[in-house]
PDB file of N, CA and C in Angstrom:
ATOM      1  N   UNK A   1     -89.381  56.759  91.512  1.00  0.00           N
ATOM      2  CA  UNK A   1     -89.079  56.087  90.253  1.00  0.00           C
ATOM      3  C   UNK A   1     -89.292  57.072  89.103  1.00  0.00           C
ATOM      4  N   UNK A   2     -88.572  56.645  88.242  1.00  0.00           N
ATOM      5  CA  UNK A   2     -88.957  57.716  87.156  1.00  0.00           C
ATOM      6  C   UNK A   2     -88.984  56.622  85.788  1.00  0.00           C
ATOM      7  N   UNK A   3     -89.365  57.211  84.274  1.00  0.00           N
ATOM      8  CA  UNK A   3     -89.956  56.073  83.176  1.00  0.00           C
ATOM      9  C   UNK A   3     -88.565  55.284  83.379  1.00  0.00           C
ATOM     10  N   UNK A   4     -87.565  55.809  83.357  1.00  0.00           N
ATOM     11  CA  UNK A   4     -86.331  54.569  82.909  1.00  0.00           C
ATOM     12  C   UNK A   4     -86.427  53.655  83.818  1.00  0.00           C
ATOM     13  N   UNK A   5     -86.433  53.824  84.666  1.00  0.00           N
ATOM     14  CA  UNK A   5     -86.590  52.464  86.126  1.00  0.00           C
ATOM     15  C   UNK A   5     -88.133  52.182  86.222  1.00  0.00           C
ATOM     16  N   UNK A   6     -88.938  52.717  85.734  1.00  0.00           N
ATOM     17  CA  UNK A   6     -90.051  52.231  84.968  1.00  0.00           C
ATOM     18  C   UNK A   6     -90.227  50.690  84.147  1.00  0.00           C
ATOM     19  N   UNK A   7     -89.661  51.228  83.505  1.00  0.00           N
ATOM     20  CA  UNK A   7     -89.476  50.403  82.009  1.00  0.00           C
ATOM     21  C   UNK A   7     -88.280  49.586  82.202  1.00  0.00           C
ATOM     22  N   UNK A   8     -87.307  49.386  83.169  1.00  0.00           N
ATOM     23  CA  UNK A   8     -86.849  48.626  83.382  1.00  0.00           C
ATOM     24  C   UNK A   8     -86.798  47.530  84.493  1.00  0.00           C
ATOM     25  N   UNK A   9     -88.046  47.842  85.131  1.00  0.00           N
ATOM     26  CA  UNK A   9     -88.649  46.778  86.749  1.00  0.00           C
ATOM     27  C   UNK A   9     -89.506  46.065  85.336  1.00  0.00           C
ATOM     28  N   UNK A  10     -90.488  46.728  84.918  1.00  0.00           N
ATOM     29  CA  UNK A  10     -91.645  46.146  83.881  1.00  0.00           C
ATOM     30  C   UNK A  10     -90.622  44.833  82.966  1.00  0.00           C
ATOM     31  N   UNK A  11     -89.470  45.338  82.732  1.00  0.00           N
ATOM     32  CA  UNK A  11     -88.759  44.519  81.368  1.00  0.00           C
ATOM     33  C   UNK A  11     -87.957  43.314  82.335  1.00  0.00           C
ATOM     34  N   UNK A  12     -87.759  43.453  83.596  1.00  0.00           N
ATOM     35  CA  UNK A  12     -87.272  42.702  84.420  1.00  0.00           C
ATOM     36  C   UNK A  12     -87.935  41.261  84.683  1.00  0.00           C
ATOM     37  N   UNK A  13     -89.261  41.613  84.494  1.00  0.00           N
ATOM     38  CA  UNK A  13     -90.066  40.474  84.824  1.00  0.00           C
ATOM     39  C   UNK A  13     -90.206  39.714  83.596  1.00  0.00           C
ATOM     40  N   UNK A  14     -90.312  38.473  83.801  1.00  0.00           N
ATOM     41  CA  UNK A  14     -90.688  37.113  82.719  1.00  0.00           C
ATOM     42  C   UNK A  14     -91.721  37.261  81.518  1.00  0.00           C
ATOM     43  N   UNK A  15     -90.809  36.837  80.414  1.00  0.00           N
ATOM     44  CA  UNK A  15     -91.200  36.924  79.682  1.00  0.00           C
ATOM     45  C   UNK A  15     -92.373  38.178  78.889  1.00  0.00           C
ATOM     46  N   UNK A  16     -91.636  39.491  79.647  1.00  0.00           N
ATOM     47  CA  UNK A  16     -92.701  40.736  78.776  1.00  0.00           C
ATOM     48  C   UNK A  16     -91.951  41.724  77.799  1.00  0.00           C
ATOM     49  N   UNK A  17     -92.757  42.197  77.359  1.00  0.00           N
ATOM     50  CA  UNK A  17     -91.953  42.818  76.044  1.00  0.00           C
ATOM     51  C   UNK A  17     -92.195  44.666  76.288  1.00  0.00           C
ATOM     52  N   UNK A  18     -92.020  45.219  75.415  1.00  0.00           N
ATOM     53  CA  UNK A  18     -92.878  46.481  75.244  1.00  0.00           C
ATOM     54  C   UNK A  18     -93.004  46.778  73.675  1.00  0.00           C
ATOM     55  N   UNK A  19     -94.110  47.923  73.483  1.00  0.00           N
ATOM     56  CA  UNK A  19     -93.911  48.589  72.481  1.00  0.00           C
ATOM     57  C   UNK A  19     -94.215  49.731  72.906  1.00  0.00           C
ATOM     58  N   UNK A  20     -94.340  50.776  71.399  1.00  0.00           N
ATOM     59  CA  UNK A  20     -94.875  51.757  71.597  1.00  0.00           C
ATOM     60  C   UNK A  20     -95.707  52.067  70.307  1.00  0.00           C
ATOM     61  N   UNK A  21     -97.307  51.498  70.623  1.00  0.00           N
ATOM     62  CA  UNK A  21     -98.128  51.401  68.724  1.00  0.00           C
ATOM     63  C   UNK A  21     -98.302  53.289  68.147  1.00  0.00           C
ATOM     64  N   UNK A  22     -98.697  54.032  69.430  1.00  0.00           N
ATOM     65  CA  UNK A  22     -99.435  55.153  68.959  1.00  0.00           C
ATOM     66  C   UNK A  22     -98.457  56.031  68.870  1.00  0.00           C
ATOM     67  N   UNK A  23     -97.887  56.277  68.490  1.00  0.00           N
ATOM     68  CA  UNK A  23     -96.525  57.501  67.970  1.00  0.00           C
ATOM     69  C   UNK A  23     -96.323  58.286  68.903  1.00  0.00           C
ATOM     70  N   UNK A  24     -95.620  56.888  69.799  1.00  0.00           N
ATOM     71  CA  UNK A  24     -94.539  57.349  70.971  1.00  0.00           C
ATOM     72  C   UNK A  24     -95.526  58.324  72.073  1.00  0.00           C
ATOM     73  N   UNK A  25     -96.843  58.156  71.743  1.00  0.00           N
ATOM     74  CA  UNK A  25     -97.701  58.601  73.211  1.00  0.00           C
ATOM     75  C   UNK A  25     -97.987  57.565  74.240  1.00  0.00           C
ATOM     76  N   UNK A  26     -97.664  56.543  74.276  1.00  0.00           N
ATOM     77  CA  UNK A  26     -97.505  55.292  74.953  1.00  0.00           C
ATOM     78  C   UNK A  26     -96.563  54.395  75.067  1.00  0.00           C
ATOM     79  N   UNK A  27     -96.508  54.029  76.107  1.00  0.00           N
ATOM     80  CA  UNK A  27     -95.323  52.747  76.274  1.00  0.00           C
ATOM     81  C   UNK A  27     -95.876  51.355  76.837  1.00  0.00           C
ATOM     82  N   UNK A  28     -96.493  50.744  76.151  1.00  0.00           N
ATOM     83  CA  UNK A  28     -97.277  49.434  76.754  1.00  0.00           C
ATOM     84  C   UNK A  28     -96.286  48.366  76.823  1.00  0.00           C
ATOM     85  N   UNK A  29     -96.616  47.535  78.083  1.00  0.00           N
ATOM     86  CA  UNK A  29     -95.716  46.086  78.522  1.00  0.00           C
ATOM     87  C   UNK A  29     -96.854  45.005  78.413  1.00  0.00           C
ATOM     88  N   UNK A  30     -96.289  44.165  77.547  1.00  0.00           N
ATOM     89  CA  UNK A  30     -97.490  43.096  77.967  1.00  0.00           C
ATOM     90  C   UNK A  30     -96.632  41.527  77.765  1.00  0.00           C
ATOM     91  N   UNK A  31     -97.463  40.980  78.496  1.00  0.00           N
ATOM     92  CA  UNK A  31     -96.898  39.298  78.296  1.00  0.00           C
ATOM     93  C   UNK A  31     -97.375  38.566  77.642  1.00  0.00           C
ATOM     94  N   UNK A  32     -97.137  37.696  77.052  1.00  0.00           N
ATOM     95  CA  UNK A  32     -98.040  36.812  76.029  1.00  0.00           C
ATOM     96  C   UNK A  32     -98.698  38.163  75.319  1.00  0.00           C
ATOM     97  N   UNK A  33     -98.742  39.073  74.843  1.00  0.00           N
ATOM     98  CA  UNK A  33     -99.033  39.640  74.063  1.00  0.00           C
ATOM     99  C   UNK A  33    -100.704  40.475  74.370  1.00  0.00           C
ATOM    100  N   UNK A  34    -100.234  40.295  75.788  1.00  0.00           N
ATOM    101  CA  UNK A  34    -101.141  40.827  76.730  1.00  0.00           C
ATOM    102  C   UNK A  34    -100.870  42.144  77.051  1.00  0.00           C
ATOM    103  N   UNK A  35    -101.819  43.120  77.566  1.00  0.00           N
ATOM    104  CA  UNK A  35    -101.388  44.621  77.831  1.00  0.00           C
ATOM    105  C   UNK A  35    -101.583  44.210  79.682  1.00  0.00           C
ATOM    106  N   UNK A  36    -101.142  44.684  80.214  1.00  0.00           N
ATOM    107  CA  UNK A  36    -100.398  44.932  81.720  1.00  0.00           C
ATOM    108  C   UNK A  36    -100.098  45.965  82.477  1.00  0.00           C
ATOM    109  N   UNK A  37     -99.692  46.747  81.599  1.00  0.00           N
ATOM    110  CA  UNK A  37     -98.782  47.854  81.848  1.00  0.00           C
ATOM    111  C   UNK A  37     -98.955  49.060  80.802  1.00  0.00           C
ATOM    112  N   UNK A  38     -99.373  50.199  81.043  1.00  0.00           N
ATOM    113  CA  UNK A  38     -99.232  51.296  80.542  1.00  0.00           C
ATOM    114  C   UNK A  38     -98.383  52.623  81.154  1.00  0.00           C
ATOM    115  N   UNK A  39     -97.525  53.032  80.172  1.00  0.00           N
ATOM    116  CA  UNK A  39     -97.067  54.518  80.619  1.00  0.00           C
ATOM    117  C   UNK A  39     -97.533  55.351  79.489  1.00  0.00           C
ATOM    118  N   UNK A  40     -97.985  56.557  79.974  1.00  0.00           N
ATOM    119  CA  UNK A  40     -98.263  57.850  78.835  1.00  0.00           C
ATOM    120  C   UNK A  40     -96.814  58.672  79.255  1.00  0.00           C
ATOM    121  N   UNK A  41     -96.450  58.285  77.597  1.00  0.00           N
ATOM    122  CA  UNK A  41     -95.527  59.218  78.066  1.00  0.00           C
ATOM    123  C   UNK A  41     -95.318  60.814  77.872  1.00  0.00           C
ATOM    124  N   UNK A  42     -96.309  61.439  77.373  1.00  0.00           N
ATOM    125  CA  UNK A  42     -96.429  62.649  77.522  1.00  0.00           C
ATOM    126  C   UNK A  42     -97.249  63.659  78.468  1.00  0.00           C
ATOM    127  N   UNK A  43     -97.316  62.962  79.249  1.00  0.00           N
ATOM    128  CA  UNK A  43     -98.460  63.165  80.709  1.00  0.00           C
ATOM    129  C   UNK A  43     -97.490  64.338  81.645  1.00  0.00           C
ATOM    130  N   UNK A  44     -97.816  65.408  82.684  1.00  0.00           N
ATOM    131  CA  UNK A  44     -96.773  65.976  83.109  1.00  0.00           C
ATOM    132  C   UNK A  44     -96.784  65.347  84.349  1.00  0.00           C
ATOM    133  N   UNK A  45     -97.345  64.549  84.685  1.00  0.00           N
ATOM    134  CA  UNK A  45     -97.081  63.758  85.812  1.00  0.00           C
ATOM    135  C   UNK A  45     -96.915  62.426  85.211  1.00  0.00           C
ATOM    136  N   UNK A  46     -95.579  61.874  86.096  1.00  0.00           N
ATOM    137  CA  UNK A  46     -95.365  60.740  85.876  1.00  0.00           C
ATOM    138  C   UNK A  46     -96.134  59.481  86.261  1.00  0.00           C
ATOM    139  N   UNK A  47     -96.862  58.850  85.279  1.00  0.00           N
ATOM    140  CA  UNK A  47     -97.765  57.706  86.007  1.00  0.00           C
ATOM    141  C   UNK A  47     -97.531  56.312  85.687  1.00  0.00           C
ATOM    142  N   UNK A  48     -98.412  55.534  85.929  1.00  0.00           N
ATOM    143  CA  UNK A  48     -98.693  54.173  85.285  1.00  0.00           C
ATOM    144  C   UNK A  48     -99.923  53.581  85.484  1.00  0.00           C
ATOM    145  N   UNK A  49    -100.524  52.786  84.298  1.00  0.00           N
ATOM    146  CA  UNK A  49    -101.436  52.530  84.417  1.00  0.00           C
ATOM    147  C   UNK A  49    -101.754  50.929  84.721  1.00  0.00           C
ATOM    148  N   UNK A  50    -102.210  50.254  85.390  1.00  0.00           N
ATOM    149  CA  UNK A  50    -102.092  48.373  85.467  1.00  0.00           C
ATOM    150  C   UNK A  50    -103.146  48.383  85.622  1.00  0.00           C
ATOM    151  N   UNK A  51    -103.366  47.017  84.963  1.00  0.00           N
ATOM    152  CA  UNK A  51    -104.730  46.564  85.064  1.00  0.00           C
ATOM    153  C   UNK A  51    -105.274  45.939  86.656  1.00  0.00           C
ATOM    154  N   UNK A  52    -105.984  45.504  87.375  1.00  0.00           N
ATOM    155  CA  UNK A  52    -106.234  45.194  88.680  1.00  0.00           C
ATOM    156  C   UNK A  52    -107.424  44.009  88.151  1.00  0.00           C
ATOM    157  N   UNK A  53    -107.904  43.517  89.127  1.00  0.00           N
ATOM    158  CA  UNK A  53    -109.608  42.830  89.456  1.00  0.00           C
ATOM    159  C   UNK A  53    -110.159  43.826  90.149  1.00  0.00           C
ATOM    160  N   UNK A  54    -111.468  43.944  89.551  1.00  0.00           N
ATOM    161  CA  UNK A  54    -112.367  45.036  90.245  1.00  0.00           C
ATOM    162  C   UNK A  54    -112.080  45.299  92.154  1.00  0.00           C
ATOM    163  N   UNK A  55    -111.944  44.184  92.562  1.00  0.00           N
ATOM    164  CA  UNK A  55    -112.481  44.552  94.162  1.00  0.00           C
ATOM    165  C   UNK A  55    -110.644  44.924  94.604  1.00  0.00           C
ATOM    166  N   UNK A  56    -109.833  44.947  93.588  1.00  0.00           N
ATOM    167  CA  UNK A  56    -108.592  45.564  94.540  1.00  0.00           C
ATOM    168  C   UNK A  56    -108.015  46.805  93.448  1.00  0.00           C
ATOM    169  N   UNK A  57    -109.270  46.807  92.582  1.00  0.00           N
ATOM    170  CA  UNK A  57    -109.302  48.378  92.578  1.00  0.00           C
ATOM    171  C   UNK A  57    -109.752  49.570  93.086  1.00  0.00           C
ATOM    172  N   UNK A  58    -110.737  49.030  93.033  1.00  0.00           N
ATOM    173  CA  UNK A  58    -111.199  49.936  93.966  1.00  0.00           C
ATOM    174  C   UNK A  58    -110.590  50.136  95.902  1.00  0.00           C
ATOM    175  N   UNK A  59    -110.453  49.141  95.579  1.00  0.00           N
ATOM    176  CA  UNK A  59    -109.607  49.016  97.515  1.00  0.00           C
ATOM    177  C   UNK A  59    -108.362  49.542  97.385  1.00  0.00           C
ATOM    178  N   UNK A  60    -107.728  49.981  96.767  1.00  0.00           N
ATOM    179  CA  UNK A  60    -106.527  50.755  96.078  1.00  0.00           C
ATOM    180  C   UNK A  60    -106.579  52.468  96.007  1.00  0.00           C
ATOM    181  N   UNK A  61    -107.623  52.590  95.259  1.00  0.00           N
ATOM    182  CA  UNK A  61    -108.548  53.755  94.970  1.00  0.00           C
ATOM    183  C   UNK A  61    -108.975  54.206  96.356  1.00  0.00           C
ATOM    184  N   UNK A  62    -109.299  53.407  97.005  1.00  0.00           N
ATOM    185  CA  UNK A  62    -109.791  53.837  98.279  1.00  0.00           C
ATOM    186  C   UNK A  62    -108.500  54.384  99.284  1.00  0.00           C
ATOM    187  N   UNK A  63    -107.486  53.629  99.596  1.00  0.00           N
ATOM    188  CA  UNK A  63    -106.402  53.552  99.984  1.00  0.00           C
ATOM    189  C   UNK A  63    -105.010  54.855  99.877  1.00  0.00           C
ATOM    190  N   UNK A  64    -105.408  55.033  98.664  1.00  0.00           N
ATOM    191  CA  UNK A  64    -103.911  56.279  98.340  1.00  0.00           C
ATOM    192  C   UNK A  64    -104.803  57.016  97.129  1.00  0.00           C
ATOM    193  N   UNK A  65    -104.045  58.464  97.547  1.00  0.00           N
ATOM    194  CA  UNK A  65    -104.762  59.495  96.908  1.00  0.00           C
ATOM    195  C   UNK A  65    -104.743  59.307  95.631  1.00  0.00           C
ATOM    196  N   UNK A  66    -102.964  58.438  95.214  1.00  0.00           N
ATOM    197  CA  UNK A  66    -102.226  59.176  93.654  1.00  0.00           C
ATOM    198  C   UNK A  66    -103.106  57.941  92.822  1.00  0.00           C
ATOM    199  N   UNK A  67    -103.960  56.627  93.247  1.00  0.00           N
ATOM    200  CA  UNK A  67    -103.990  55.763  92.285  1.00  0.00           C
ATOM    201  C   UNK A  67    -105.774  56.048  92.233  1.00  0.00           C
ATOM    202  N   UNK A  68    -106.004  56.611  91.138  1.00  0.00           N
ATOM    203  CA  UNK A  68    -107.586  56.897  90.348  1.00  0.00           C
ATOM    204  C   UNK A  68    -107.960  56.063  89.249  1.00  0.00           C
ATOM    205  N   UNK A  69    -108.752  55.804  88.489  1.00  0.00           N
ATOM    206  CA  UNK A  69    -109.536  55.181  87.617  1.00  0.00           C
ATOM    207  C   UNK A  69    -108.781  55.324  86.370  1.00  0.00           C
ATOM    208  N   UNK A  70    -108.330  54.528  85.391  1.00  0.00           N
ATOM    209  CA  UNK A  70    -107.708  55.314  84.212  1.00  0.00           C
ATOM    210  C   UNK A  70    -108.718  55.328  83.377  1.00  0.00           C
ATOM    211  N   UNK A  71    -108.248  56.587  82.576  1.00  0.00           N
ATOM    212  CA  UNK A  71    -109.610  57.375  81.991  1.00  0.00           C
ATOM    213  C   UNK A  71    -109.246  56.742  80.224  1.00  0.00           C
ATOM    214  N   UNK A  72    -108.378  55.614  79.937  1.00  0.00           N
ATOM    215  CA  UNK A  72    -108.175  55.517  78.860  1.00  0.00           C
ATOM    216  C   UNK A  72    -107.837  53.933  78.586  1.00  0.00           C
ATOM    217  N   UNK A  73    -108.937  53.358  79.580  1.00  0.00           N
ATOM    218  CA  UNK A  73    -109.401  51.967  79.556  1.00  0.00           C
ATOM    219  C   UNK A  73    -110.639  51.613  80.345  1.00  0.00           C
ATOM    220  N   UNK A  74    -111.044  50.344  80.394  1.00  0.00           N
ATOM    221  CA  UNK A  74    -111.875  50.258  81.358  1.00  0.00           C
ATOM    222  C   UNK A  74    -111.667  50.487  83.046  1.00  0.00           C
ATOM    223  N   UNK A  75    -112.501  51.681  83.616  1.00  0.00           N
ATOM    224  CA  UNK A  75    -112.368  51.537  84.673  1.00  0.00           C
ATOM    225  C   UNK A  75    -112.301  51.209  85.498  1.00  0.00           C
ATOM    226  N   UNK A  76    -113.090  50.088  85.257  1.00  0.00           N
ATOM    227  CA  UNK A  76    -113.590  48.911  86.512  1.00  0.00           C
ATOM    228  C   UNK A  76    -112.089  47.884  86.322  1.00  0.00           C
ATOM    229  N   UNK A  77    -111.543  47.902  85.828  1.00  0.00           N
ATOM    230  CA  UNK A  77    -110.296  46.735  86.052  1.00  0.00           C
ATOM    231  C   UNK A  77    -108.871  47.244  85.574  1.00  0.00           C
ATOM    232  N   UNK A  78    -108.624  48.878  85.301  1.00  0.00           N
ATOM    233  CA  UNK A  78    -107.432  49.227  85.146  1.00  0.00           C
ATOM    234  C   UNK A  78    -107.477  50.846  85.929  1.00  0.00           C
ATOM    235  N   UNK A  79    -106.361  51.201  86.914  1.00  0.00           N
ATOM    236  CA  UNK A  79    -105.818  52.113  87.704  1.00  0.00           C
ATOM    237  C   UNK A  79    -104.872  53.394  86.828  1.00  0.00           C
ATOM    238  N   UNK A  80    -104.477  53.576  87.610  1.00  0.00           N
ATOM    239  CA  UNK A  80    -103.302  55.142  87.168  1.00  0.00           C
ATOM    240  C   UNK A  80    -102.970  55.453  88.153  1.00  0.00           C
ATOM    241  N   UNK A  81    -101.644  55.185  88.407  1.00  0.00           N
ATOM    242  CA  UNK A  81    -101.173  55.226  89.421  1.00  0.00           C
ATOM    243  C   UNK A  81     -99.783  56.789  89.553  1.00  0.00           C
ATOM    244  N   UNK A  82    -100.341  57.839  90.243  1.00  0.00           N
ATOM    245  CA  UNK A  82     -99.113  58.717  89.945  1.00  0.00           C
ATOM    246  C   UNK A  82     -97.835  58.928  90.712  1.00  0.00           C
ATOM    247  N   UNK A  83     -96.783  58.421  90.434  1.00  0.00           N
ATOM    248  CA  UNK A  83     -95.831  58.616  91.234  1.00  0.00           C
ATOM    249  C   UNK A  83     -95.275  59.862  91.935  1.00  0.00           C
ATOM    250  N   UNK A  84     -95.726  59.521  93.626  1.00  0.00           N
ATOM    251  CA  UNK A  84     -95.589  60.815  93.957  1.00  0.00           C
ATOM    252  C   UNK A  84     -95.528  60.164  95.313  1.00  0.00           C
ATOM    253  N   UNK A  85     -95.417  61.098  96.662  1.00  0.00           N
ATOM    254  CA  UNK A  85     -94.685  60.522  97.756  1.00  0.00           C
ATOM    255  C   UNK A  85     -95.297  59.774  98.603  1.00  0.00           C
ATOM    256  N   UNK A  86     -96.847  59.329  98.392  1.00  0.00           N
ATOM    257  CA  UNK A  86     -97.495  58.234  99.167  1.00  0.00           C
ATOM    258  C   UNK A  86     -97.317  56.972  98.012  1.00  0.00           C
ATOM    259  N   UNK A  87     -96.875  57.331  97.111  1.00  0.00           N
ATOM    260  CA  UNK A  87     -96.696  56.148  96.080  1.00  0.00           C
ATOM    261  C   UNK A  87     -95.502  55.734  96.043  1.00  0.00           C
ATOM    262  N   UNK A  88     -94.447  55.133  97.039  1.00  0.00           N
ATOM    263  CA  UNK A  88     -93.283  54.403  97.463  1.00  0.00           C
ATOM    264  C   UNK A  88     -93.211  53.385  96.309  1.00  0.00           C
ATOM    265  N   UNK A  89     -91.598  53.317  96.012  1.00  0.00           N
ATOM    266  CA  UNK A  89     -91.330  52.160  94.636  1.00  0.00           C
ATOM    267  C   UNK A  89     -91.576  50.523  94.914  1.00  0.00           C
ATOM    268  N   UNK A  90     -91.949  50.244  96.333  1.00  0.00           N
ATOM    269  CA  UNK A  90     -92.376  49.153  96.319  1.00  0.00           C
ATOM    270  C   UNK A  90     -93.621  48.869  96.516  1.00  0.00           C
ATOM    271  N   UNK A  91     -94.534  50.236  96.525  1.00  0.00           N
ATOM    272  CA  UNK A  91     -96.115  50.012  96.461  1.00  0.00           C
ATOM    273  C   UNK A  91     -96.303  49.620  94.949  1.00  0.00           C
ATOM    274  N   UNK A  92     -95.437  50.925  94.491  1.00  0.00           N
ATOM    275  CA  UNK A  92     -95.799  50.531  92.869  1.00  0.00           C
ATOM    276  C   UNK A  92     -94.980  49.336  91.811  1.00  0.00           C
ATOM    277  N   UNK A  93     -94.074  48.880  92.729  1.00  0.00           N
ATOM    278  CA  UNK A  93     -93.683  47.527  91.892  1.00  0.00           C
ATOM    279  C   UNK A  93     -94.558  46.224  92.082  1.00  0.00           C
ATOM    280  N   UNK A  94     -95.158  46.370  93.565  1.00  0.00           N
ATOM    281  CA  UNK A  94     -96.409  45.496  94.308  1.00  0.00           C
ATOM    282  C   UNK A  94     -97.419  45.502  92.653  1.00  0.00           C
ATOM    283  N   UNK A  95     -97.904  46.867  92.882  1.00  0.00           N
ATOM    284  CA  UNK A  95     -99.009  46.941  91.816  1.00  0.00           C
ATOM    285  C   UNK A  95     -98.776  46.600  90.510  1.00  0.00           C
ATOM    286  N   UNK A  96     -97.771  46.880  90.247  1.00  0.00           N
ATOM    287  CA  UNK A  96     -97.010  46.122  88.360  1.00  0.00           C
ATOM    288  C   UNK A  96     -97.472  44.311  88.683  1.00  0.00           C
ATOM    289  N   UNK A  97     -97.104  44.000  89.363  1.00  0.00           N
ATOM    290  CA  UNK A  97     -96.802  42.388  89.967  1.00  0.00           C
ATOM    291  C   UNK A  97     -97.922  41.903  89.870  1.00  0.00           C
ATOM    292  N   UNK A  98     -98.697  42.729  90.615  1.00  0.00           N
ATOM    293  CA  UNK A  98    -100.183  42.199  90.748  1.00  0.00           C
ATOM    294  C   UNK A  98    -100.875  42.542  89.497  1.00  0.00           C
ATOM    295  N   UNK A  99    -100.893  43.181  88.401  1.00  0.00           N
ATOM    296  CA  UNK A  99    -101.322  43.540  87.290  1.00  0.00           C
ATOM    297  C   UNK A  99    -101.123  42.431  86.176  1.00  0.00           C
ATOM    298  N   UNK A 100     -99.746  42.000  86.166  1.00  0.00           N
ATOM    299  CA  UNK A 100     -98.981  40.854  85.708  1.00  0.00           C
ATOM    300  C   UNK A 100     -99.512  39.635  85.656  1.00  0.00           C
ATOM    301  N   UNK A 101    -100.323  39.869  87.046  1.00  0.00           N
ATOM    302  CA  UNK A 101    -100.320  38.034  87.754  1.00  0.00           C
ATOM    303  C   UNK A 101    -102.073  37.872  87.299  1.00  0.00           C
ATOM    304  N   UNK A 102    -102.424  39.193  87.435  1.00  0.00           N
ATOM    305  CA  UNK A 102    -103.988  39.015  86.945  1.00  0.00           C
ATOM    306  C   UNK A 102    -104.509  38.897  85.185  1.00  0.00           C
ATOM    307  N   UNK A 103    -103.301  39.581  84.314  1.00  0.00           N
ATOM    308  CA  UNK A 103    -103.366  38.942  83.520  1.00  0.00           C
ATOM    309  C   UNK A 103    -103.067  37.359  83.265  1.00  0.00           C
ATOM    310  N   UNK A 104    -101.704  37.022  83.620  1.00  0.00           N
ATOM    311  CA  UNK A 104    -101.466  35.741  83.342  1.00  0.00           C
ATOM    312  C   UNK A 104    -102.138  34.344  83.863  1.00  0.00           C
ATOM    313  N   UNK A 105    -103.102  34.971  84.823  1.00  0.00           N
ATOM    314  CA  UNK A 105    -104.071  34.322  85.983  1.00  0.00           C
ATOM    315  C   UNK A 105    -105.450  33.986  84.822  1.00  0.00           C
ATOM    316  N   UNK A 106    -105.580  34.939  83.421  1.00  0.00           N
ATOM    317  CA  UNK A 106    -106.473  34.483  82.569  1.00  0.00           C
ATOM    318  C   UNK A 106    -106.018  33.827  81.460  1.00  0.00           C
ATOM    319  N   UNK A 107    -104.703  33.477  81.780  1.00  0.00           N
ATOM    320  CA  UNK A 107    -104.374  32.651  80.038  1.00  0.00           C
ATOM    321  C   UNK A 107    -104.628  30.916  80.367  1.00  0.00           C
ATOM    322  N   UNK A 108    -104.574  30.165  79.540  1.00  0.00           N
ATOM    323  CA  UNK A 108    -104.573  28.659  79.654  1.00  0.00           C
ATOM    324  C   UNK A 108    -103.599  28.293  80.660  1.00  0.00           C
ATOM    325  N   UNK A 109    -104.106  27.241  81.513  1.00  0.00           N
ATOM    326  CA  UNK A 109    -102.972  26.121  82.537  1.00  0.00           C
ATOM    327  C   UNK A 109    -101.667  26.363  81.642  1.00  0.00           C
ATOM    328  N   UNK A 110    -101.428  25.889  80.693  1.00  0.00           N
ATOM    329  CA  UNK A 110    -100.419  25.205  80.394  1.00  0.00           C
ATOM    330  C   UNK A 110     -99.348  27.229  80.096  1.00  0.00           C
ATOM    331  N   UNK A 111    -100.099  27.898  79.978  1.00  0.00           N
ATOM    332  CA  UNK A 111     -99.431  29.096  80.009  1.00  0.00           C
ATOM    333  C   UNK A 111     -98.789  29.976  81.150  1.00  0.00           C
ATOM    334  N   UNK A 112     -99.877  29.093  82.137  1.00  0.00           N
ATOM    335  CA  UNK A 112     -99.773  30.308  83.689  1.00  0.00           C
ATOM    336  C   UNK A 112     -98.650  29.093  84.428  1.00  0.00           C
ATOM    337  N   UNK A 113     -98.798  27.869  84.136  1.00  0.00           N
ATOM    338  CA  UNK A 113     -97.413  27.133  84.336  1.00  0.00           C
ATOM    339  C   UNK A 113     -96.041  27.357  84.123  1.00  0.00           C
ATOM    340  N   UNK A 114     -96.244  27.963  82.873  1.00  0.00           N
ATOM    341  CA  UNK A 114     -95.082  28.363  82.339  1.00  0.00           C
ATOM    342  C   UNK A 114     -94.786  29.587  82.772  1.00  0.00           C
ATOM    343  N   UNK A 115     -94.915  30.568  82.622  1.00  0.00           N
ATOM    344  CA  UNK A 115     -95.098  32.135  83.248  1.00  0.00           C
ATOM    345  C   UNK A 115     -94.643  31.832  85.186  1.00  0.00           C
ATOM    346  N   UNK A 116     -95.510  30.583  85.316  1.00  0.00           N
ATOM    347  CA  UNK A 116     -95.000  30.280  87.036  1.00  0.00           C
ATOM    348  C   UNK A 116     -93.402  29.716  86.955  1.00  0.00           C
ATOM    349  N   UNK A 117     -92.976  29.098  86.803  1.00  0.00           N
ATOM    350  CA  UNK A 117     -91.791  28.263  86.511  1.00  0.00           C
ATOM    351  C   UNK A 117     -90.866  29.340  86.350  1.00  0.00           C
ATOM    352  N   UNK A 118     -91.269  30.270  85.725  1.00  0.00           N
ATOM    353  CA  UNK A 118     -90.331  31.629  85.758  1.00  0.00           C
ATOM    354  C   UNK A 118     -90.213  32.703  86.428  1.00  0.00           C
ATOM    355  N   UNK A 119     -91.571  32.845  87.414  1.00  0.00           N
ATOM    356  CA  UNK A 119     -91.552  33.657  88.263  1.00  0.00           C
ATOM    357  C   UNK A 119     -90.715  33.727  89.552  1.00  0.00           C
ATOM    358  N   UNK A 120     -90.296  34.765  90.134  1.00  0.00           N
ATOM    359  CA  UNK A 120     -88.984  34.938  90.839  1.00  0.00           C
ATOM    360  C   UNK A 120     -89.875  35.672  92.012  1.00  0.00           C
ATOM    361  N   UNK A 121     -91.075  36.315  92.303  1.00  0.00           N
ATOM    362  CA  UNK A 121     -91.742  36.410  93.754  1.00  0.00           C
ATOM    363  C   UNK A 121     -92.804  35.789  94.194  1.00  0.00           C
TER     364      UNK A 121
END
């Protein structure tokens, strides 16, 4: 994968947006106005960053070389994931998904209803 098919699996899914606040050194996706999703985009490796729950971060971390701690959030509940050849586009669309679902897994019933009703996996 590379940022354009990046940024367009991320924009695929329900109801998320992007910006970019810090002058175009980031590309954040979030839902409800939630962060989810990070790309740096001036990094020379191509990455991404998602947020996780502690115990399948680290079980992640444990698992494949390319996904480490991101050093520009909390560690304990967000990854960095570098795309590279143990990192297959459906490990890392898995991990967008699951990043997604753990945010929207903390908003109100009546939000994660809605967000469900639209979900397509």
């Amino acid at each position: 994968m590379n940022i354009e098919e990046l940024r367009e699996y991320c924009l695929s899914l329900p109801l998320v947006t992007e910006y970019m606040p810090f002058k175009e050194e980031y590309l954040i996706f979030r839902v409800y106005d939630k962060w989810f999703a990070v790309i740096p985009m001036n990094d020379p490796d191509l990455k991404i960053s998602v947020k996780c729950n502690p115990d399948l971060a680290m079980e992640l971390r444990d698992r494949y070389q390319s996904i480490t701690p991101a050093w520009h959030f909390n560690k304990k509940y967000w990854n960095s994931i570098v795309l590279n050849n143990d990192m297959n586009d459906s490990k890392v669309k898995e991990c967008i998904r699951h990043s997604i679902d753990e945010v929207v897994g903390k908003l109100s019933k009546a939000l994660r209803q809605e967000y469900d009703s639209l979900r397509t996996w």
